[in-house]
C-alpha atoms as a PDB file:
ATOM      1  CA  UNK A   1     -33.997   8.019 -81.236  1.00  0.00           C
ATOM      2  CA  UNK A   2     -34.978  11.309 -79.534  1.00  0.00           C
ATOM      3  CA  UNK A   3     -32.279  14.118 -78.353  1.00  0.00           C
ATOM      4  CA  UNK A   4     -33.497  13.201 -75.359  1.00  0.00           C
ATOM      5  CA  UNK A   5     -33.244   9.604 -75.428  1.00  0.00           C
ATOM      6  CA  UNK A   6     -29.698  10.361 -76.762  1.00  0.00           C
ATOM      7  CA  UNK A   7     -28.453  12.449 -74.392  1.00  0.00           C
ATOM      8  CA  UNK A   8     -29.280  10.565 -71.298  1.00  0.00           C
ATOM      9  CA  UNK A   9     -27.825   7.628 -72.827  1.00  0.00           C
ATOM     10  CA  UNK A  10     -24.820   9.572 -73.090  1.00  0.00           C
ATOM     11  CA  UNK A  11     -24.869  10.905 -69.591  1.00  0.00           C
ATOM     12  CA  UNK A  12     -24.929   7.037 -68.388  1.00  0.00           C
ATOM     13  CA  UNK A  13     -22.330   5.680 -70.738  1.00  0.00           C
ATOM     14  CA  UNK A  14     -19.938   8.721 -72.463  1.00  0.00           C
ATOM     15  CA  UNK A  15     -20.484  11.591 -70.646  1.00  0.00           C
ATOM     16  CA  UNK A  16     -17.622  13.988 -72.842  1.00  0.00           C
ATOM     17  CA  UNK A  17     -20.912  13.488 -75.787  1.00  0.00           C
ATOM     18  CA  UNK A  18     -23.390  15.236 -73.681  1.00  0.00           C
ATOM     19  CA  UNK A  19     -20.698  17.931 -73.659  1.00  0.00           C
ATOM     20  CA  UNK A  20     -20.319  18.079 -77.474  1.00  0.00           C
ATOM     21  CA  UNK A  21     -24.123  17.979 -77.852  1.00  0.00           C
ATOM     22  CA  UNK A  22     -24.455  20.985 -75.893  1.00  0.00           C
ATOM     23  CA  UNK A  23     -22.142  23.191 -77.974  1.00  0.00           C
ATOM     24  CA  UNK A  24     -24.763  22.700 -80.821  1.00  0.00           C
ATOM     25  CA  UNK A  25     -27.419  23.997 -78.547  1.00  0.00           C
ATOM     26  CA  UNK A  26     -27.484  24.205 -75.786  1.00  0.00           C
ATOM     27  CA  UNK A  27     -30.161  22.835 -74.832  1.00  0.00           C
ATOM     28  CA  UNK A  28     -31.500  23.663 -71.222  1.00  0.00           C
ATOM     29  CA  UNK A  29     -35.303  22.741 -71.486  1.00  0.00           C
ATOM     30  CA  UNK A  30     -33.215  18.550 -71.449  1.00  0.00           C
ATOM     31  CA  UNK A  31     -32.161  19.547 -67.955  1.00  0.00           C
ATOM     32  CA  UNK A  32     -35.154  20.802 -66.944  1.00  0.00           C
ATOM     33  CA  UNK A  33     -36.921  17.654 -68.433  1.00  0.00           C
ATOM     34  CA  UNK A  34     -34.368  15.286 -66.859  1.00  0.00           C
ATOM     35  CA  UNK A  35     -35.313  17.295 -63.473  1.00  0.00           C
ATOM     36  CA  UNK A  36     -38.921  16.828 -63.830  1.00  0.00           C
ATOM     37  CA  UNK A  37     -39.038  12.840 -64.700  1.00  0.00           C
ATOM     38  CA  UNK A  38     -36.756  12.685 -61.501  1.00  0.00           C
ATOM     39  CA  UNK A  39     -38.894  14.428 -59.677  1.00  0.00           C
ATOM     40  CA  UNK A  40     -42.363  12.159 -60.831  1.00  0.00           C
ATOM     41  CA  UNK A  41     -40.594   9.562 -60.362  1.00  0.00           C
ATOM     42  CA  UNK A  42     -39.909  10.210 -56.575  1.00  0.00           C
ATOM     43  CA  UNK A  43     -43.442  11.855 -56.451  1.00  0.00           C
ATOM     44  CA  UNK A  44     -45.000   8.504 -57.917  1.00  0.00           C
ATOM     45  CA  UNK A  45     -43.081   6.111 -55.719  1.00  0.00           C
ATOM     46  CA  UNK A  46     -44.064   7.981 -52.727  1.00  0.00           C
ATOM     47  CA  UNK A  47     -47.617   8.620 -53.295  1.00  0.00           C
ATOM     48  CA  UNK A  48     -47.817   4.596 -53.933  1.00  0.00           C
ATOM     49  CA  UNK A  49     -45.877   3.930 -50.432  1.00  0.00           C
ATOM     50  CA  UNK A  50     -48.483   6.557 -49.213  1.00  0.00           C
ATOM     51  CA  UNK A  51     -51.346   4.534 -50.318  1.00  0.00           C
ATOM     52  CA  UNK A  52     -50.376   1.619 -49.170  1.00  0.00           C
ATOM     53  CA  UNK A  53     -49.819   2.960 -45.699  1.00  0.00           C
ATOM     54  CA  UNK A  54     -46.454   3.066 -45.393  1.00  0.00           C
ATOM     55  CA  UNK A  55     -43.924   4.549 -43.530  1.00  0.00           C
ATOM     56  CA  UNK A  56     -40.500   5.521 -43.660  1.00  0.00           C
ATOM     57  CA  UNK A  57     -38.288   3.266 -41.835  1.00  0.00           C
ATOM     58  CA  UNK A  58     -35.631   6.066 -40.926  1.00  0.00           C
ATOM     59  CA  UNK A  59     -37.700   8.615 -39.023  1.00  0.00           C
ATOM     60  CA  UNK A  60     -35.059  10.673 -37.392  1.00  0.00           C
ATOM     61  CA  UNK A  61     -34.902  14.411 -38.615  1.00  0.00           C
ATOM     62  CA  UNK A  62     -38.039  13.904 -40.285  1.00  0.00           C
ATOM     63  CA  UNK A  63     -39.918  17.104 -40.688  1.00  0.00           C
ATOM     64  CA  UNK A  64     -43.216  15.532 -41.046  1.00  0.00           C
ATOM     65  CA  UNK A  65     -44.591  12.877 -39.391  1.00  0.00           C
ATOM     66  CA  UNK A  66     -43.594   9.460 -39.969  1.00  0.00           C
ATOM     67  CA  UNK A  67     -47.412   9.025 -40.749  1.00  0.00           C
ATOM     68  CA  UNK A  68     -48.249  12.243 -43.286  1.00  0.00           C
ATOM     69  CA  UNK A  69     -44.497  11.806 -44.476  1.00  0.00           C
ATOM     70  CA  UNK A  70     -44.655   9.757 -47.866  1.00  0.00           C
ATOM     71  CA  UNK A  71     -48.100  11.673 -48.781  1.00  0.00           C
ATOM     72  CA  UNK A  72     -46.381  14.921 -48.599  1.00  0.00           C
ATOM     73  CA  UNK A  73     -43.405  14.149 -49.994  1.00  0.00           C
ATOM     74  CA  UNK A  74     -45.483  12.872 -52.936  1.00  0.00           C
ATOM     75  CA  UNK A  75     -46.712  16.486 -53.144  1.00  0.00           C
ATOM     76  CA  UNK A  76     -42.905  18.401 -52.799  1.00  0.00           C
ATOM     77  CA  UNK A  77     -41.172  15.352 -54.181  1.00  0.00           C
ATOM     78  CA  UNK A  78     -41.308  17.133 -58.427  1.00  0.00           C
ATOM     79  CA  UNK A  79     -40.965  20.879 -56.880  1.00  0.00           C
ATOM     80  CA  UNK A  80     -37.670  19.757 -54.583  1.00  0.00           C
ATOM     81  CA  UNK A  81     -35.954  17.588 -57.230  1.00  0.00           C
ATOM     82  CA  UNK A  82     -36.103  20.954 -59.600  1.00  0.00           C
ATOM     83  CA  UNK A  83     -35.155  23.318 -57.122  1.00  0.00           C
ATOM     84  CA  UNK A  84     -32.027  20.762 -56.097  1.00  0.00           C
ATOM     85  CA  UNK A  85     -30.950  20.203 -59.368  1.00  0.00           C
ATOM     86  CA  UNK A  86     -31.384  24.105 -60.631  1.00  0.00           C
ATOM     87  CA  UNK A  87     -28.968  24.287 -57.172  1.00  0.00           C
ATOM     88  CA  UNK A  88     -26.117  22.089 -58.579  1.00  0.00           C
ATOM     89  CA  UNK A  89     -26.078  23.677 -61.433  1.00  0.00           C
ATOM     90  CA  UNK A  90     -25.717  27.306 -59.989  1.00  0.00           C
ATOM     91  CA  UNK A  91     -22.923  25.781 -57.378  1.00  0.00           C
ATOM     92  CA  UNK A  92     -21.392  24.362 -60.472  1.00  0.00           C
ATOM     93  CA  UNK A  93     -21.532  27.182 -63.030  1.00  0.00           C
ATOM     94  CA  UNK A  94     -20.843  29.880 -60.323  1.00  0.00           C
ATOM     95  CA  UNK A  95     -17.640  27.837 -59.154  1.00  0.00           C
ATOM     96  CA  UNK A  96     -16.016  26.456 -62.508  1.00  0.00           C
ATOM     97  CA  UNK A  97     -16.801  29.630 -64.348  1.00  0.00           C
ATOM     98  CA  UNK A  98     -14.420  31.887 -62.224  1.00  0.00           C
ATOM     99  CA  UNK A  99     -11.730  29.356 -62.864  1.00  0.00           C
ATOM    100  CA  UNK A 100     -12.281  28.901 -66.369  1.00  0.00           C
ATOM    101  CA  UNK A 101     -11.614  31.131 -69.738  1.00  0.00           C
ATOM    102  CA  UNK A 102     -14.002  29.655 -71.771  1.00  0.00           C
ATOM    103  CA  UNK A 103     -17.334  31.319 -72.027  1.00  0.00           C
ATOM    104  CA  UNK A 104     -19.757  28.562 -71.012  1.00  0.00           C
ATOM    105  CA  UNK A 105     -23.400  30.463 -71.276  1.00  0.00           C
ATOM    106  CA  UNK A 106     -25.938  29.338 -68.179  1.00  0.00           C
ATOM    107  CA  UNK A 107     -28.130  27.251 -70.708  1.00  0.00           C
ATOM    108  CA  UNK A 108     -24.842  25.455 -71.359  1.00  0.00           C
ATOM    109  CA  UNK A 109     -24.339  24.373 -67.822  1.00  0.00           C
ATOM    110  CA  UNK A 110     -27.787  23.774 -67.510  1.00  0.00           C
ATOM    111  CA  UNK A 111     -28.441  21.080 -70.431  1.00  0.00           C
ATOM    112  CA  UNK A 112     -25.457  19.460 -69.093  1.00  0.00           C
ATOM    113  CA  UNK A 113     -25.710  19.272 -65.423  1.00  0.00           C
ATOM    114  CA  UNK A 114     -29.222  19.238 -65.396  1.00  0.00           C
ATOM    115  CA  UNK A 115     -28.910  15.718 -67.224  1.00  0.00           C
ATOM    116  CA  UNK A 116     -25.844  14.627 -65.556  1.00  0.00           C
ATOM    117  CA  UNK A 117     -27.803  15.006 -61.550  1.00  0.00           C
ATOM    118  CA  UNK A 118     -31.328  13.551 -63.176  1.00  0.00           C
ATOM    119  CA  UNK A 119     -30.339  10.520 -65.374  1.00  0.00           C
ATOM    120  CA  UNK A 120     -28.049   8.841 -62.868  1.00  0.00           C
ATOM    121  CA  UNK A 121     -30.284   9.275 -59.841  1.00  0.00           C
ATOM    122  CA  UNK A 122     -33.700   8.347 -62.597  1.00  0.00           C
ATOM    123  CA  UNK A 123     -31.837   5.406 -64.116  1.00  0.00           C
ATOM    124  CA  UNK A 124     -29.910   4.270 -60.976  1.00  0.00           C
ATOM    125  CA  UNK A 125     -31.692   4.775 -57.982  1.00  0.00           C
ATOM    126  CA  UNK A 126     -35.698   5.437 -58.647  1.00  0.00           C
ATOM    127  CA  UNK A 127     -36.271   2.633 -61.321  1.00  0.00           C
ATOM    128  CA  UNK A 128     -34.602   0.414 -59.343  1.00  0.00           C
ATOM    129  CA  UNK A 129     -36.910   1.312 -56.004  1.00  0.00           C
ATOM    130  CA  UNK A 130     -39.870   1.486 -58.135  1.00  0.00           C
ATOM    131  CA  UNK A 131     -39.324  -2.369 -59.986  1.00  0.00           C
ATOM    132  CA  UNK A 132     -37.770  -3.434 -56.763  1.00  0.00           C
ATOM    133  CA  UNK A 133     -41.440  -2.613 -54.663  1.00  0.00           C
ATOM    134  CA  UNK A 134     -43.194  -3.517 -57.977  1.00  0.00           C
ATOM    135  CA  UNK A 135     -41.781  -7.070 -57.557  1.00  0.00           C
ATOM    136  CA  UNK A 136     -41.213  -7.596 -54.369  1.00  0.00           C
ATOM    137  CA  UNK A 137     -42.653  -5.326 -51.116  1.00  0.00           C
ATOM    138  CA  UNK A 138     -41.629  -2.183 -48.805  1.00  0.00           C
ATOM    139  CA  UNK A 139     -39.150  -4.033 -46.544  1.00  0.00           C
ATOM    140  CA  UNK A 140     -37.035  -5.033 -49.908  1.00  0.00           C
ATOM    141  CA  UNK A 141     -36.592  -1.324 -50.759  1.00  0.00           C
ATOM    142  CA  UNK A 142     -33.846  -0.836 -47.452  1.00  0.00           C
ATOM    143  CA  UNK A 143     -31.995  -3.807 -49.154  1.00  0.00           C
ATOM    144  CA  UNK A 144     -31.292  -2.165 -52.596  1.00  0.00           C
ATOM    145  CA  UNK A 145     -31.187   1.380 -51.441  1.00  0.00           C
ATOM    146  CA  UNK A 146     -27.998  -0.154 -49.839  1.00  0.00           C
ATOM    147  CA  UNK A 147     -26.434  -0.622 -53.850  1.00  0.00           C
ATOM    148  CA  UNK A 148     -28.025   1.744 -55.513  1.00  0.00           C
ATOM    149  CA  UNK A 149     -27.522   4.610 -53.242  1.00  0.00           C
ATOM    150  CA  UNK A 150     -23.806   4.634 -53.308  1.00  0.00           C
ATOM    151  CA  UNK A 151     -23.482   3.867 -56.434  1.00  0.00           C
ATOM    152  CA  UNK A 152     -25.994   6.730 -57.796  1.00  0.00           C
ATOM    153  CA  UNK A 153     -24.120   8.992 -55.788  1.00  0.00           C
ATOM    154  CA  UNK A 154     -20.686   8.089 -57.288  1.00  0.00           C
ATOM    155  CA  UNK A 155     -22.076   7.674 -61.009  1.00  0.00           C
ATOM    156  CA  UNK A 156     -23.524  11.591 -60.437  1.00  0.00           C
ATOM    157  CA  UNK A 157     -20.263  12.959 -58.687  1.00  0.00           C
ATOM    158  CA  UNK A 158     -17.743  11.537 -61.528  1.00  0.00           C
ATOM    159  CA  UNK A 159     -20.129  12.059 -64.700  1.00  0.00           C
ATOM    160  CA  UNK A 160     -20.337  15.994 -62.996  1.00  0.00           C
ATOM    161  CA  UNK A 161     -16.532  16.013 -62.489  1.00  0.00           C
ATOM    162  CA  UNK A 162     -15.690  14.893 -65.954  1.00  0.00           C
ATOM    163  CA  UNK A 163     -18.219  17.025 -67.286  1.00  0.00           C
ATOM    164  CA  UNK A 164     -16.913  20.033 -65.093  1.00  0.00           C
ATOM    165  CA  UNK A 165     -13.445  19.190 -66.790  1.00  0.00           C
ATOM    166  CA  UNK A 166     -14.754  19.154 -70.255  1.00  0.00           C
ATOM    167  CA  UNK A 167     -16.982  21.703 -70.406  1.00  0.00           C
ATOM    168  CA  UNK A 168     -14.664  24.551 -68.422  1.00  0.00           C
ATOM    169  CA  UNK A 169     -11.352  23.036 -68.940  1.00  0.00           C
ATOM    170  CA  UNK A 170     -10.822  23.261 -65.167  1.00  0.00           C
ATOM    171  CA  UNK A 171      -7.577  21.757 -63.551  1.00  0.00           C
ATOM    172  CA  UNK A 172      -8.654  18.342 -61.441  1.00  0.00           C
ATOM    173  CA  UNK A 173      -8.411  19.689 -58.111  1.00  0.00           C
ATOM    174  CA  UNK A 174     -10.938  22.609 -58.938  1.00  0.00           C
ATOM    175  CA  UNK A 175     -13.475  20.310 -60.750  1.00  0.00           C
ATOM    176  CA  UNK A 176     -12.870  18.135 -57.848  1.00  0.00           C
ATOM    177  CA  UNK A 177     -13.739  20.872 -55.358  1.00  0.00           C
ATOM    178  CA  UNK A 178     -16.574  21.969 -57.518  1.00  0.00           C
ATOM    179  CA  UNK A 179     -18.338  18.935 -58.208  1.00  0.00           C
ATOM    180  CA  UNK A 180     -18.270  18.064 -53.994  1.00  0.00           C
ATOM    181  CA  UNK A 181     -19.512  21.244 -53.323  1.00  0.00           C
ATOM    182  CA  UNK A 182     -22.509  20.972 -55.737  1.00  0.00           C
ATOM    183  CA  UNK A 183     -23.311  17.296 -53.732  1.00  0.00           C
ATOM    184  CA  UNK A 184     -22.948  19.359 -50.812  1.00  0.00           C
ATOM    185  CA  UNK A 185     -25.447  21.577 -51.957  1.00  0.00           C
ATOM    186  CA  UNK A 186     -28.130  19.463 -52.864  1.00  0.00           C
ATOM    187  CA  UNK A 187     -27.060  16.745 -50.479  1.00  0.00           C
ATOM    188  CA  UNK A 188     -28.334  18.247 -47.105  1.00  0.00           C
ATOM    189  CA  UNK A 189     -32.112  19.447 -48.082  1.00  0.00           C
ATOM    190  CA  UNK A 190     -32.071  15.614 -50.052  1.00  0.00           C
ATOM    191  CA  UNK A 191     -31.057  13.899 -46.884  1.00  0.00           C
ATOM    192  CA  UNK A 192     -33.859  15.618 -44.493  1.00  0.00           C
ATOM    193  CA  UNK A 193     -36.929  15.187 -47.083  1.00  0.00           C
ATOM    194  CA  UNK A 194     -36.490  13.365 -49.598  1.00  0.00           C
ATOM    195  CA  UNK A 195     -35.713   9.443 -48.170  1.00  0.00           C
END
């Protein structure tokens, strides 16, 4: 099985591994990898809504027309995922490090978050939309986006607070704050172009 392989498993089922994993490293080209499959995967799925002529069924906000919207987001889609997860893990590192005494190097927080924003939202959230129009059609997607959103969300926000724990040794209510202000972070540029 690959490092790679490994350590997304890890991120999904034992989180405190991925930790452990990166004090052998670290590792930072994973979390750039994890970043980048995120991002193709959200690139693919869009540029096959695109061809298919669809449209997005919440249009509010958008900053592209409803019509040009899925084609250009196929375009932005891989660029936006890396810039949002490279954002996380700045919010992170920048926050937890100032309450921690450990010396956690960038690349540290990097391998780490890097995997633990990607894999859930891959794993949880795109595979599922991608099967789910695979098998069925565009009008089942608004049905599982209602599961899988929430529960990507959640699955990112506690594998990030555990990890912030771990990896810093920060007390709960600072991870806590940390880890909601990194979904803050990526949260509002997500919400207005990526949907």
């Amino acid at each position: 099985m690959s490092s790679f392989v490994r350590d997304s498993l890890h991120v999904l089922s034992r989180p405190h591994a991925l930790v452990e994993t990166s004090k052998n490293g670290p590792y930072p080209l994973r979390g750039i990898a994890a970043a980048l499959l995120l991002g193709i995967a959200y690139a693919s799925l869009y540029g096959w809504l695109s061809a298919n002529g669809h449209r997005p069924s919440m249009t509010r906000g958008l900053p592209i027309s409803a019509d040009a919207y899925y084609g250009a987001a196929a375009l932005y889609a891989a660029p936006l995922v890396l810039a949002l997860m490279f954002a996380v893990v700045l919010t992170v590192h920048g926050l937890a490090r100032k309450a921690s005494n450990r010396p956690i190097h960038w690349h540290q927080a990097l391998h780490v978050f890097g995997m633990s924003y990607s894999i859930p939202l891959l794993a949880i959230y795109l595979l599922p939309d991608l099967i789910t129009y695979a098998v069925f059609d565009f009008d089942a997607l608004a049905g599982i986006i209602r599961y899988t959103g929430p529960i990507s969300a959640i699955w990112v926000a506690s594998v990030t607070y555990e990890n912030v724990r771990t990896l810093y040794g920060t007390a709960p209510g600072r991870a806590l704050a940390t880890t909601l202000m990194a979904a803050l972070v990526q949260a509002v540029p997500a919400a207005v172009l990526l949907r």
